[in-house]
N, C-alpha and C. Protein backbone atom coordinates (compact mmCIF):
# COMPACT_ATOMS: atom_id res chain seq x y z
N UNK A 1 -9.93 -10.80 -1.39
CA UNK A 1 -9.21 -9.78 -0.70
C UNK A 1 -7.74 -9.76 -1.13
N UNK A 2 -7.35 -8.77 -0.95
CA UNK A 2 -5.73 -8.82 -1.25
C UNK A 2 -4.62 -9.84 0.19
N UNK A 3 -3.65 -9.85 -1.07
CA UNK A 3 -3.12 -11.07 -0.26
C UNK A 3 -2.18 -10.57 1.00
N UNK A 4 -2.34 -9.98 1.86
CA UNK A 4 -1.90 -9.04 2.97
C UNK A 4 -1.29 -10.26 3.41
N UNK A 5 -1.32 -11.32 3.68
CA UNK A 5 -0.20 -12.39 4.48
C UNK A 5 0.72 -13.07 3.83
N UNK A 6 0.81 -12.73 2.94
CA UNK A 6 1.49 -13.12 1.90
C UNK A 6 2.89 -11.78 2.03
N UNK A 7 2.07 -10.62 1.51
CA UNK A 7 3.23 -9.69 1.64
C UNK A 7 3.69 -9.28 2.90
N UNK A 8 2.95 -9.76 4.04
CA UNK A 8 3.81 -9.52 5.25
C UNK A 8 4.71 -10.72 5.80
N UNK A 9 4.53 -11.73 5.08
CA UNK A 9 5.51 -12.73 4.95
C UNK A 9 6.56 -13.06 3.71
N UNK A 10 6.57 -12.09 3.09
CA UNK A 10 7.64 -12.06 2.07
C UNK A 10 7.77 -10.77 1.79
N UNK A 11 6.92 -10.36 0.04
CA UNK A 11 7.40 -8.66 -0.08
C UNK A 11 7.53 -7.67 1.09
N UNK A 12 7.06 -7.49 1.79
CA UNK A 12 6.96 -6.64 3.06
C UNK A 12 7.77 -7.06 4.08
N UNK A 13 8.18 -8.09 4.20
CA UNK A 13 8.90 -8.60 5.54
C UNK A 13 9.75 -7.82 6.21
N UNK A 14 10.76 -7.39 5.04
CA UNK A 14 11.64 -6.43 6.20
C UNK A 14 10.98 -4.89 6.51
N UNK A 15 9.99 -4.28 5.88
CA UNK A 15 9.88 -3.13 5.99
C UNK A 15 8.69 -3.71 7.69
N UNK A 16 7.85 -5.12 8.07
CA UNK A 16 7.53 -4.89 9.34
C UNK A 16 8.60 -5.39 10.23
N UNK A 17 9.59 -5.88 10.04
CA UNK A 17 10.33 -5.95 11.27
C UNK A 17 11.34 -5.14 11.07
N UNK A 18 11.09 -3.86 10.20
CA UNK A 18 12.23 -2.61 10.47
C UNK A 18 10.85 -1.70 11.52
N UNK A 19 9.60 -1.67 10.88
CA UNK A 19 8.82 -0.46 11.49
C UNK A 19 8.13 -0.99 12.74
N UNK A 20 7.95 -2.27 13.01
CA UNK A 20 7.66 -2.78 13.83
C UNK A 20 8.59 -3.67 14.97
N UNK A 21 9.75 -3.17 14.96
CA UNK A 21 11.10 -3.84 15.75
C UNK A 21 10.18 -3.88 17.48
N UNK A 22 10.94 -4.49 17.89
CA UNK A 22 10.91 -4.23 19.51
C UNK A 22 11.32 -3.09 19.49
N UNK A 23 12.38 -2.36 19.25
CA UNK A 23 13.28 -1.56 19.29
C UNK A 23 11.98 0.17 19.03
N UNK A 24 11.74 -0.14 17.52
CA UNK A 24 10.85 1.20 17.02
C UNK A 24 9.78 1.17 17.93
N UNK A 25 9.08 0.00 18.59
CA UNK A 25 7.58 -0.17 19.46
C UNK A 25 8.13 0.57 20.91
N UNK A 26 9.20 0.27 21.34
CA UNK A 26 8.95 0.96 22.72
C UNK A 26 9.25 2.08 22.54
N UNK A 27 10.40 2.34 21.66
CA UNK A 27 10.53 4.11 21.58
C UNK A 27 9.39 5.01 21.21
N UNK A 28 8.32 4.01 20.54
CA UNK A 28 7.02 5.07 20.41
C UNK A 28 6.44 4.96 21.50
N UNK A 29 6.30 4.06 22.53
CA UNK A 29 5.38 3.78 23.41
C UNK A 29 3.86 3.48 23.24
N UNK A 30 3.45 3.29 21.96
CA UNK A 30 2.08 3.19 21.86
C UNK A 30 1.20 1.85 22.18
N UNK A 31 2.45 0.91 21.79
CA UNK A 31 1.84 -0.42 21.33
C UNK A 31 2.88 -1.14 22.36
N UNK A 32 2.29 -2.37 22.71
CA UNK A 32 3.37 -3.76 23.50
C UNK A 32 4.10 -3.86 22.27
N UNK A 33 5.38 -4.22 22.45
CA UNK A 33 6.08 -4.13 21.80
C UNK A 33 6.32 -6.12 21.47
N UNK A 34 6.19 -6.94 22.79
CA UNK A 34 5.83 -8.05 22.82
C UNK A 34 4.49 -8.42 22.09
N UNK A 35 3.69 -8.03 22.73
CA UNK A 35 2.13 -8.51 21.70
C UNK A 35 2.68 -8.55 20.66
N UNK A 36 2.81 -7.24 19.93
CA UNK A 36 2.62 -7.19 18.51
C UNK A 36 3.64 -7.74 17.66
N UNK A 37 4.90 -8.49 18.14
CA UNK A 37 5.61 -9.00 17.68
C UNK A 37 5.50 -10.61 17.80
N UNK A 38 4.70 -11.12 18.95
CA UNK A 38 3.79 -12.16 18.98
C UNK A 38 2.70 -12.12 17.99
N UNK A 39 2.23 -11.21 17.60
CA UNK A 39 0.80 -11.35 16.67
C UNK A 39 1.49 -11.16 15.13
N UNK A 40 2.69 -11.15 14.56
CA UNK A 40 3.51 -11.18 13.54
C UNK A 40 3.87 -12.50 13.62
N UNK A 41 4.89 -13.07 14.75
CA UNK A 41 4.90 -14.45 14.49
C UNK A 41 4.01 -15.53 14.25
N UNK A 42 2.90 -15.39 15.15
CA UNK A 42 2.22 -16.07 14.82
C UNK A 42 1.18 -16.33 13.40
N UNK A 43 1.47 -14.72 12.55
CA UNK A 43 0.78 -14.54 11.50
C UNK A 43 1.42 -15.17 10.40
N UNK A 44 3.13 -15.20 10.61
CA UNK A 44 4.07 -15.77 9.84
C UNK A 44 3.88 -17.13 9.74
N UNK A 45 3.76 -17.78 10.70
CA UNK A 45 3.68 -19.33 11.00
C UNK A 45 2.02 -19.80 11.15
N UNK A 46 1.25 -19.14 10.37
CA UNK A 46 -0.05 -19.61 10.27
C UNK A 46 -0.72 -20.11 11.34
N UNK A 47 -0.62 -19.97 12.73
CA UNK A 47 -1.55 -19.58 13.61
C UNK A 47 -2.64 -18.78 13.82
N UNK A 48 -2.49 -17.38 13.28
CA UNK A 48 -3.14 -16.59 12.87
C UNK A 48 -3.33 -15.63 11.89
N UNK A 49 -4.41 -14.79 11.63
CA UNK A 49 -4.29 -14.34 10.44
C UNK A 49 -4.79 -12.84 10.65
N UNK A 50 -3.85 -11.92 11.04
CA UNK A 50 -3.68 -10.72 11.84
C UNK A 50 -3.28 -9.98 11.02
N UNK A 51 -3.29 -10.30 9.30
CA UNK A 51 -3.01 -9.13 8.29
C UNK A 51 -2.86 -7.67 8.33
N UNK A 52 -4.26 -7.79 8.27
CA UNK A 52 -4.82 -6.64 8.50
C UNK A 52 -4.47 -5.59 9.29
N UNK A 53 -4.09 -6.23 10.68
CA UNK A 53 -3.84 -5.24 12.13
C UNK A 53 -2.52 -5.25 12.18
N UNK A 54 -1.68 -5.91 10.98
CA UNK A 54 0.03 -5.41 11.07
C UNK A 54 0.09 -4.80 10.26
N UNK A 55 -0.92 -5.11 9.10
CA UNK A 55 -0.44 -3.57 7.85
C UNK A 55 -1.18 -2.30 8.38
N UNK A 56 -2.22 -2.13 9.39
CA UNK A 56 -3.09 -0.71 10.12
C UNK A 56 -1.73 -0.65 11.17
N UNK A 57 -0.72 -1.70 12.20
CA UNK A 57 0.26 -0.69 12.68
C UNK A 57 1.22 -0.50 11.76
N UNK A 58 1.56 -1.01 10.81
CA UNK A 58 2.72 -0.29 10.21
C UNK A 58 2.26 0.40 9.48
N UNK A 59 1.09 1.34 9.14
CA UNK A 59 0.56 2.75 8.23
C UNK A 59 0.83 3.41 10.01
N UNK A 60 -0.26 3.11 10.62
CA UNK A 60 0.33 4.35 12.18
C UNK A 60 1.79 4.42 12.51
N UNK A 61 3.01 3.42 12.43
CA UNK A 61 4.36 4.06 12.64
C UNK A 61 4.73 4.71 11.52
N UNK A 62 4.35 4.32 10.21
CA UNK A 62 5.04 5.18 9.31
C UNK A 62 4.41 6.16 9.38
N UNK A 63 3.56 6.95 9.50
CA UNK A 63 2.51 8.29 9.76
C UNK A 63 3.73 8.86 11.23
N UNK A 64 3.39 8.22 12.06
CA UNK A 64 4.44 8.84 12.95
C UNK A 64 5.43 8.99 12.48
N UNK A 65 6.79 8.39 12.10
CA UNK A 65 7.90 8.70 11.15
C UNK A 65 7.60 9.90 10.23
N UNK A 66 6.92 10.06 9.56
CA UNK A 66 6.70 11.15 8.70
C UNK A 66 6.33 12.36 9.37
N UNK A 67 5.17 12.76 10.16
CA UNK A 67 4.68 13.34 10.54
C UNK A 67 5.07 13.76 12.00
N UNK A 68 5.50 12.81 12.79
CA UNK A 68 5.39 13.11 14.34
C UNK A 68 7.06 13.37 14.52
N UNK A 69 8.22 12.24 13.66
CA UNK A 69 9.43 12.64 14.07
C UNK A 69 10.25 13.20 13.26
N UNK A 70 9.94 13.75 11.93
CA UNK A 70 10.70 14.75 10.71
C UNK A 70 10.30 15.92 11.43
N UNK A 71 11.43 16.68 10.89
CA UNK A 71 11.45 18.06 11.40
C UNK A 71 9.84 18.85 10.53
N UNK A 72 9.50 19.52 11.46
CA UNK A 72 8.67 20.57 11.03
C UNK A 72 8.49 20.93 9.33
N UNK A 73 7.37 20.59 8.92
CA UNK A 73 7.60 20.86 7.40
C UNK A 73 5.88 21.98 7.06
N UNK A 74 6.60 23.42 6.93
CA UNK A 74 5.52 24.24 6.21
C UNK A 74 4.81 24.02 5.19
N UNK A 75 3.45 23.97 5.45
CA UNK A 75 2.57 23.51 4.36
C UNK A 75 1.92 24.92 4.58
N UNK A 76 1.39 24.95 2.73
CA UNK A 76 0.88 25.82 2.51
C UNK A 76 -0.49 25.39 1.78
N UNK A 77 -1.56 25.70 1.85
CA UNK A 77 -3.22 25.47 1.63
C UNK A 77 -3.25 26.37 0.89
């Protein structure tokens, strides 16, 4: 498998604790903003291995960022 704990503990690091802040989690309201910053630490410090479900929320905030809080963008089909 790809090495998903790896890059969320190094290459990726700051882009999940920019998209995944306390800060970005409650202003979306979707997610505990505690949990999921508990399920990062603990992924960091090898307790667990929650890859997967921090790189699936940080594709759903960046989808929101793009899509839910940029202004209106006309697409044409």
């Amino acid at each position: 498998g790809a090495p998903i704990r790896r890059w969320i503990n190094h290459e990726l690091r700051d882009s999940v604790d920019d998209l995944l802040s306390v800060e970005s989690l409650s202003n979306r309201g979707i997610f505990d903003p505690i949990k999921v910053r508990s399920i990062i630490k603990q992924t960091r410090h090898n307790g667990l291995d929650a890859g997967y479900t921090i790189l699936s929320l940080m594709c759903i905030e960046q989808w929101c960022r793009i899509f839910v809080d940029a202004p209106h963008i006309s697409m044409r089909l």
